[in-house]
N, C-alpha and C. Protein backbone atom coordinates (compact mmCIF):
# COMPACT_ATOMS: atom_id res chain seq x y z
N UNK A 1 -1.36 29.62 -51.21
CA UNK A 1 -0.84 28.29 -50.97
C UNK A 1 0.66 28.24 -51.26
N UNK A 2 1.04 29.01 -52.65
CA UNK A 2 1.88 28.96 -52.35
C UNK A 2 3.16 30.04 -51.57
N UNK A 3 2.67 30.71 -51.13
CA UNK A 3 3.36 31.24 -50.18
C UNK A 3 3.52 30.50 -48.46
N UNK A 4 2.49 29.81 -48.48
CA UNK A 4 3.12 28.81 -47.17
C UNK A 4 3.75 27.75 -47.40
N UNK A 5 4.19 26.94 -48.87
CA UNK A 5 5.03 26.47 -48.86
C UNK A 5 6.35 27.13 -48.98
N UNK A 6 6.36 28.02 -49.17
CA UNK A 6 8.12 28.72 -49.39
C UNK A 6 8.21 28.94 -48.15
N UNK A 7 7.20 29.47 -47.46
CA UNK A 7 7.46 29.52 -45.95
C UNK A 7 8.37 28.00 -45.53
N UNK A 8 7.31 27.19 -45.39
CA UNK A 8 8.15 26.02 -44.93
C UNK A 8 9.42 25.79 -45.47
N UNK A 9 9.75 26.03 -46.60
CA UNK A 9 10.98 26.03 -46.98
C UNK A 9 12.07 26.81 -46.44
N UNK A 10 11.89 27.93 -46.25
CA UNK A 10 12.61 28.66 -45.39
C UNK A 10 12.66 28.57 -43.84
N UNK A 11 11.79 28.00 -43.49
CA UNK A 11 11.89 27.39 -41.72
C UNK A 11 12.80 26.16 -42.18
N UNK A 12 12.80 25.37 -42.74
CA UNK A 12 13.65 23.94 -43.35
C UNK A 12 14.79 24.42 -43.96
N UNK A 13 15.38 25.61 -44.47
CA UNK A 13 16.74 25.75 -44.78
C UNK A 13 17.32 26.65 -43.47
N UNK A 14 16.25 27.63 -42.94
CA UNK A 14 16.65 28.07 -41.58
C UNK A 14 17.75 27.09 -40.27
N UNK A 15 16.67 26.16 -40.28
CA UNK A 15 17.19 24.83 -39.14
C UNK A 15 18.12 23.88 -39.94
N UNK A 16 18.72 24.02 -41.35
CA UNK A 16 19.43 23.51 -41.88
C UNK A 16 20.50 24.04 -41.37
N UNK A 17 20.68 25.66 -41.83
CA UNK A 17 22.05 26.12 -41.84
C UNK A 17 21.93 26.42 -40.03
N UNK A 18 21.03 25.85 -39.10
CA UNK A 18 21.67 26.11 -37.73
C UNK A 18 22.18 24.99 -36.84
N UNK A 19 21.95 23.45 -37.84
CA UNK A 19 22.39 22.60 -37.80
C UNK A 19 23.90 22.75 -37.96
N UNK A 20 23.99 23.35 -39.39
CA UNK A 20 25.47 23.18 -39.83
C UNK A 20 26.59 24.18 -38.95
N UNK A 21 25.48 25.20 -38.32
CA UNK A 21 26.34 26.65 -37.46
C UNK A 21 26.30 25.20 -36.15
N UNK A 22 25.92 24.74 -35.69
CA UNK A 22 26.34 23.94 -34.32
C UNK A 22 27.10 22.85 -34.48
N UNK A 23 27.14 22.17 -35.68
CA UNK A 23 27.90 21.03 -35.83
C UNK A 23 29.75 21.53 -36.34
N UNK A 24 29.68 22.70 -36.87
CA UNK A 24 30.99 23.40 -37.50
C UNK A 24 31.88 24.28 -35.74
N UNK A 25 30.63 25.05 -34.86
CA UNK A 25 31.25 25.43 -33.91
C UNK A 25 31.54 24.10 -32.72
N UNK A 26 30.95 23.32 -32.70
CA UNK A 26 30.90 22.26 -31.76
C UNK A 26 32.22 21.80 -31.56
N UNK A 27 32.70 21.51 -33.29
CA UNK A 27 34.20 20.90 -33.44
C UNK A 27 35.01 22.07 -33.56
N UNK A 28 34.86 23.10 -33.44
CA UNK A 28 35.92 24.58 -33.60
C UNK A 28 36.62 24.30 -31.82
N UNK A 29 35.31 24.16 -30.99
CA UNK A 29 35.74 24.49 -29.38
C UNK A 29 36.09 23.19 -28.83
N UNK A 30 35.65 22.24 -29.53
CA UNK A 30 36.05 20.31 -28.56
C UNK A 30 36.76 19.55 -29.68
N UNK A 31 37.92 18.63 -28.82
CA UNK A 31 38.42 18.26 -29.89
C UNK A 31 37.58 16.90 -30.79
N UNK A 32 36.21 16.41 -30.43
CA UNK A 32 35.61 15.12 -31.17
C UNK A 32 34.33 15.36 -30.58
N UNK A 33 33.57 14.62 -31.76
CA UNK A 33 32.05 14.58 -31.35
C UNK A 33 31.49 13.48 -30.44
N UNK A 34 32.21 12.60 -30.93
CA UNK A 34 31.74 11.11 -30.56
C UNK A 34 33.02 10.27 -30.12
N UNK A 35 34.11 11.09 -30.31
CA UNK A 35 35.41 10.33 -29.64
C UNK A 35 36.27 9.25 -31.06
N UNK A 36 35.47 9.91 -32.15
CA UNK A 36 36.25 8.85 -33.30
C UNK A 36 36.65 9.83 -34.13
N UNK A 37 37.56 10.82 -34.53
CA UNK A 37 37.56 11.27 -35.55
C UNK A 37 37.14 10.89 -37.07
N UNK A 38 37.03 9.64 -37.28
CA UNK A 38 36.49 9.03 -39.08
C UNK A 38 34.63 8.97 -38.41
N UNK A 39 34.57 8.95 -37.64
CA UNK A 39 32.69 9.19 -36.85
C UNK A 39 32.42 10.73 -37.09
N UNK A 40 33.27 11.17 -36.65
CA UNK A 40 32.68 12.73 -36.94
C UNK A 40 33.06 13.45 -38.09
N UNK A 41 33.79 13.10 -39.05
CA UNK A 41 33.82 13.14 -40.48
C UNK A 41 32.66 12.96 -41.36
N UNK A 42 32.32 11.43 -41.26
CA UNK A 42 31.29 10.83 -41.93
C UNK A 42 29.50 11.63 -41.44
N UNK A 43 29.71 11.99 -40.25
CA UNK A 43 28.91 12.86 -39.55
C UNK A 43 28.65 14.34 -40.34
N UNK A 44 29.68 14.72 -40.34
CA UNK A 44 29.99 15.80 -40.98
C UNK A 44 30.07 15.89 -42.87
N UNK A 45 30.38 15.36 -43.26
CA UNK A 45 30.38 15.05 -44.74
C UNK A 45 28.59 14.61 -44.91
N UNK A 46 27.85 13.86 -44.47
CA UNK A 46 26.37 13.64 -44.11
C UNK A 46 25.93 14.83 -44.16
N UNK A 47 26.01 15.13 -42.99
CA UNK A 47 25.19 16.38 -43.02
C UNK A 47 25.36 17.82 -43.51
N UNK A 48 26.29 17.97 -44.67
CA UNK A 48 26.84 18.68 -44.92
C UNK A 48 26.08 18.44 -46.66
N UNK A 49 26.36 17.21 -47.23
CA UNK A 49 25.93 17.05 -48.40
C UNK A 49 24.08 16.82 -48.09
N UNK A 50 23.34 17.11 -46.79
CA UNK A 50 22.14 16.76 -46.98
C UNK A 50 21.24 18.31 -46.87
N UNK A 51 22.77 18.87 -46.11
CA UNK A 51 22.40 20.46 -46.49
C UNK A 51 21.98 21.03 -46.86
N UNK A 52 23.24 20.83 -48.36
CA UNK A 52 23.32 21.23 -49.50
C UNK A 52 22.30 21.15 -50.45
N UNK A 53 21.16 20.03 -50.52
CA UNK A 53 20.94 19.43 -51.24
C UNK A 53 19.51 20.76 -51.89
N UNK A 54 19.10 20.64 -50.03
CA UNK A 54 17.81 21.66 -50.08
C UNK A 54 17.65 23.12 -51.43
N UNK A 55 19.13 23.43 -50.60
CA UNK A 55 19.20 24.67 -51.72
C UNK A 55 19.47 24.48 -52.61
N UNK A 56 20.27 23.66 -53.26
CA UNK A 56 20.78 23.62 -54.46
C UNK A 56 19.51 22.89 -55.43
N UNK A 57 18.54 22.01 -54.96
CA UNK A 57 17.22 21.90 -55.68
C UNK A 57 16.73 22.92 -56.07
N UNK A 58 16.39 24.16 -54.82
CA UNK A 58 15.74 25.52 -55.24
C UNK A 58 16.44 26.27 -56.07
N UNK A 59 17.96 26.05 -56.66
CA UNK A 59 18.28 27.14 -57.60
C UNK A 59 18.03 26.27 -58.44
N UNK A 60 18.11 25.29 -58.90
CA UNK A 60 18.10 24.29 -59.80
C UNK A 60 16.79 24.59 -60.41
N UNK A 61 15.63 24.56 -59.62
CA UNK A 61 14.44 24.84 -60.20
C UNK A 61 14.16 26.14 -60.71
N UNK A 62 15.14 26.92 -59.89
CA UNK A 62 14.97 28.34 -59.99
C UNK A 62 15.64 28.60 -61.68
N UNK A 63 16.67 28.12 -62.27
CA UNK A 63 17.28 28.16 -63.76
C UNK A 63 16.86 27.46 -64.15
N UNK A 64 16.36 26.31 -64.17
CA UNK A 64 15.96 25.15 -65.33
C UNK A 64 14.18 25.04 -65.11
N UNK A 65 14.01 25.81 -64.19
CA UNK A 65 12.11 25.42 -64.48
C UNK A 65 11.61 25.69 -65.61
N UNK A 66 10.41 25.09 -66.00
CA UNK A 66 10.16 25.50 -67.22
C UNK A 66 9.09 26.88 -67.24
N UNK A 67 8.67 26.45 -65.86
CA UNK A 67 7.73 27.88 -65.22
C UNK A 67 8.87 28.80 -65.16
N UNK A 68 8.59 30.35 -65.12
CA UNK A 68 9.23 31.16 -64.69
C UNK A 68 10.04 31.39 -63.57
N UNK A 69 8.67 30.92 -62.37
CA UNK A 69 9.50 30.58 -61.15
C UNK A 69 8.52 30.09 -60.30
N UNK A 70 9.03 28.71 -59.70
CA UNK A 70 8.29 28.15 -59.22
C UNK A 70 7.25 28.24 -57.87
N UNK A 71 7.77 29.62 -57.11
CA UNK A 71 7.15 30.18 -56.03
C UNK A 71 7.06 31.44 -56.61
N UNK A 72 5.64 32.06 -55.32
CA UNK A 72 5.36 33.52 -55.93
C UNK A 72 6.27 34.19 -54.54
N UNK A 73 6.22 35.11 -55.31
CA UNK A 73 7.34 36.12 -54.29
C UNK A 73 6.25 37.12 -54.23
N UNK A 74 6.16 37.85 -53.02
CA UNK A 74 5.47 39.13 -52.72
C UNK A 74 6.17 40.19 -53.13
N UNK A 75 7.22 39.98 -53.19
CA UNK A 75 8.55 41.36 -53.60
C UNK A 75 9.82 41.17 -54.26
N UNK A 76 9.84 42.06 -55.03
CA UNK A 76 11.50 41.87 -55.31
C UNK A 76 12.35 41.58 -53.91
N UNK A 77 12.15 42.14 -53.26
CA UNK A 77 13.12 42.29 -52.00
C UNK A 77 12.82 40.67 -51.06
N UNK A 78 11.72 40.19 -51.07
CA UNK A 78 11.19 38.75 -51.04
C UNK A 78 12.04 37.91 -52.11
N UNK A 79 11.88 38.24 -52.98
CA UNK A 79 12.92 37.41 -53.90
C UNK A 79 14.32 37.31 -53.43
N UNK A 80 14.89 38.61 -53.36
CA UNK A 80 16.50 38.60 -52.50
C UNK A 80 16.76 37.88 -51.40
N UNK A 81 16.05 37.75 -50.65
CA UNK A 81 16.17 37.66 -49.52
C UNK A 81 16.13 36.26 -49.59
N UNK A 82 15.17 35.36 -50.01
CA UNK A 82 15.17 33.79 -50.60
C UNK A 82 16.41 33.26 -51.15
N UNK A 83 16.44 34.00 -52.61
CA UNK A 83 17.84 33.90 -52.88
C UNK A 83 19.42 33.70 -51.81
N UNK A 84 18.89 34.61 -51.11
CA UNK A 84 20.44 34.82 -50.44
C UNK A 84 20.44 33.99 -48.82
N UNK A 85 18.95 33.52 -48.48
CA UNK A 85 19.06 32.48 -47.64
C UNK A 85 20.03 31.23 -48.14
N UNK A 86 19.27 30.37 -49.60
CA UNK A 86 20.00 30.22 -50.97
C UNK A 86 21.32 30.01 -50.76
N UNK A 87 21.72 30.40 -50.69
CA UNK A 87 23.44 30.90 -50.91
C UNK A 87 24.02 30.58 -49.44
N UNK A 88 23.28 31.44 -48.75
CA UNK A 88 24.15 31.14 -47.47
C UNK A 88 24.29 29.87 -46.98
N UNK A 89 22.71 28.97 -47.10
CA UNK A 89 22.96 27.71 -46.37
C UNK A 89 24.34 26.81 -47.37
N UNK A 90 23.81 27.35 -48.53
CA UNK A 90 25.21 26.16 -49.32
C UNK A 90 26.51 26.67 -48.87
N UNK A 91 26.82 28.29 -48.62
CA UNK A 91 28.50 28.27 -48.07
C UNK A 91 28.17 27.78 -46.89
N UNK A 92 27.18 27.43 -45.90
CA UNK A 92 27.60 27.19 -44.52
C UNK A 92 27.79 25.42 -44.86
N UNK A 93 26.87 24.88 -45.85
CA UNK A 93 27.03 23.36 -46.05
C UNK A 93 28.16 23.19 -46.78
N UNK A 94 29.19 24.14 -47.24
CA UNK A 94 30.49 23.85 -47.89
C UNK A 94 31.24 23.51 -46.68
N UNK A 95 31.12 25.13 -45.80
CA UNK A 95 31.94 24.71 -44.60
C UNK A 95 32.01 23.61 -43.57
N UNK A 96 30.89 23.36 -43.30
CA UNK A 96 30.81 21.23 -43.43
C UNK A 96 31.50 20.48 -43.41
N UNK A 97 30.92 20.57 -44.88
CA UNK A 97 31.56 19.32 -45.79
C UNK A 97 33.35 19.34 -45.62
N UNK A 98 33.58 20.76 -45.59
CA UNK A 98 35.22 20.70 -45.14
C UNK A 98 35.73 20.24 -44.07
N UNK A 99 34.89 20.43 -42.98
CA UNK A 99 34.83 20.50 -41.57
C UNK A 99 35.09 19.06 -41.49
N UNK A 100 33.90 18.03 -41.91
CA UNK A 100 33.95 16.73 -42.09
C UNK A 100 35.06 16.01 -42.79
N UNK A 101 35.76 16.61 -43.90
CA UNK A 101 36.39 16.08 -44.67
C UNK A 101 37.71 16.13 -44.08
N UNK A 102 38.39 17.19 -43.04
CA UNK A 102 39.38 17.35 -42.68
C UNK A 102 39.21 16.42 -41.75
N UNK A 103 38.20 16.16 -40.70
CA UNK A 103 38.16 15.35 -39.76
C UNK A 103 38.59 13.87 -40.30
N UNK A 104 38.02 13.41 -41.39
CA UNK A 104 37.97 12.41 -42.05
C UNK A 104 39.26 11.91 -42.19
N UNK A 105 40.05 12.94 -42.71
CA UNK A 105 41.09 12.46 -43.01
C UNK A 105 42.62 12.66 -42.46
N UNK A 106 41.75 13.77 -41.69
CA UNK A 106 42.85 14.86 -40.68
C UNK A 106 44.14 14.02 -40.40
N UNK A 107 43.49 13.45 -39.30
CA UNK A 107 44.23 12.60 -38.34
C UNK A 107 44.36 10.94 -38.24
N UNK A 108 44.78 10.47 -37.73
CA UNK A 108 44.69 8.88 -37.30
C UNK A 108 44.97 8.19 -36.02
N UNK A 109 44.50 9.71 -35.37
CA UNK A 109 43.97 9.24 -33.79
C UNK A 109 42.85 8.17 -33.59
């Protein structure tokens, strides 16, 4: 059981950080999402801090549980690999949140 919830967790931080890979390249190649720059900020700062949130619960639980650890891992190398999903979605939800924040405040087009 609980190995199909970590599953789901990892399909849910998967489509997180491919959210944040389309919303970060979207604005790399066009200059607006919606034609407002403070729209696609707030867009971006959103979904950037809702990202974040996923993973940063799972390390959270992962150092402060009182269990050892709150999912079973089949492997050390299962463990890494969680971990470093982990990690990646929060630098891709940093890059975001920057993404958004520059938009935000970038300009005053």
């Amino acid at each position: 059981m609980e190995q199909q919830r970590l599953g789901c967790k990892n399909i849910m931080l998967s489509v997180l950080m491919v959210l944040g890979i389309a919303y970060s390249g979207f604005l790399y190649y066009q200059p607006t999402l919606t034609g407002r720059h403070d729209l696609d900020g707030i867009i971006g700062v959103m979904l950037g801090l809702y990202t974040s949130s996923h993973p940063a619960a799972h390390l959270v639980d992962m150092f402060f549980s009182r269990r050892a650890m709150p999912y079973q891992f089949s492997s050390k190398r299962s463990f890494v690999l969680w971990l470093f999903l982990n990690v990646l979605v929060l630098f891709i939800s940093g890059i975001v949140i920057f993404a958004g924040t520059t938009r935000l405040i970038g300009r005053g087009d």
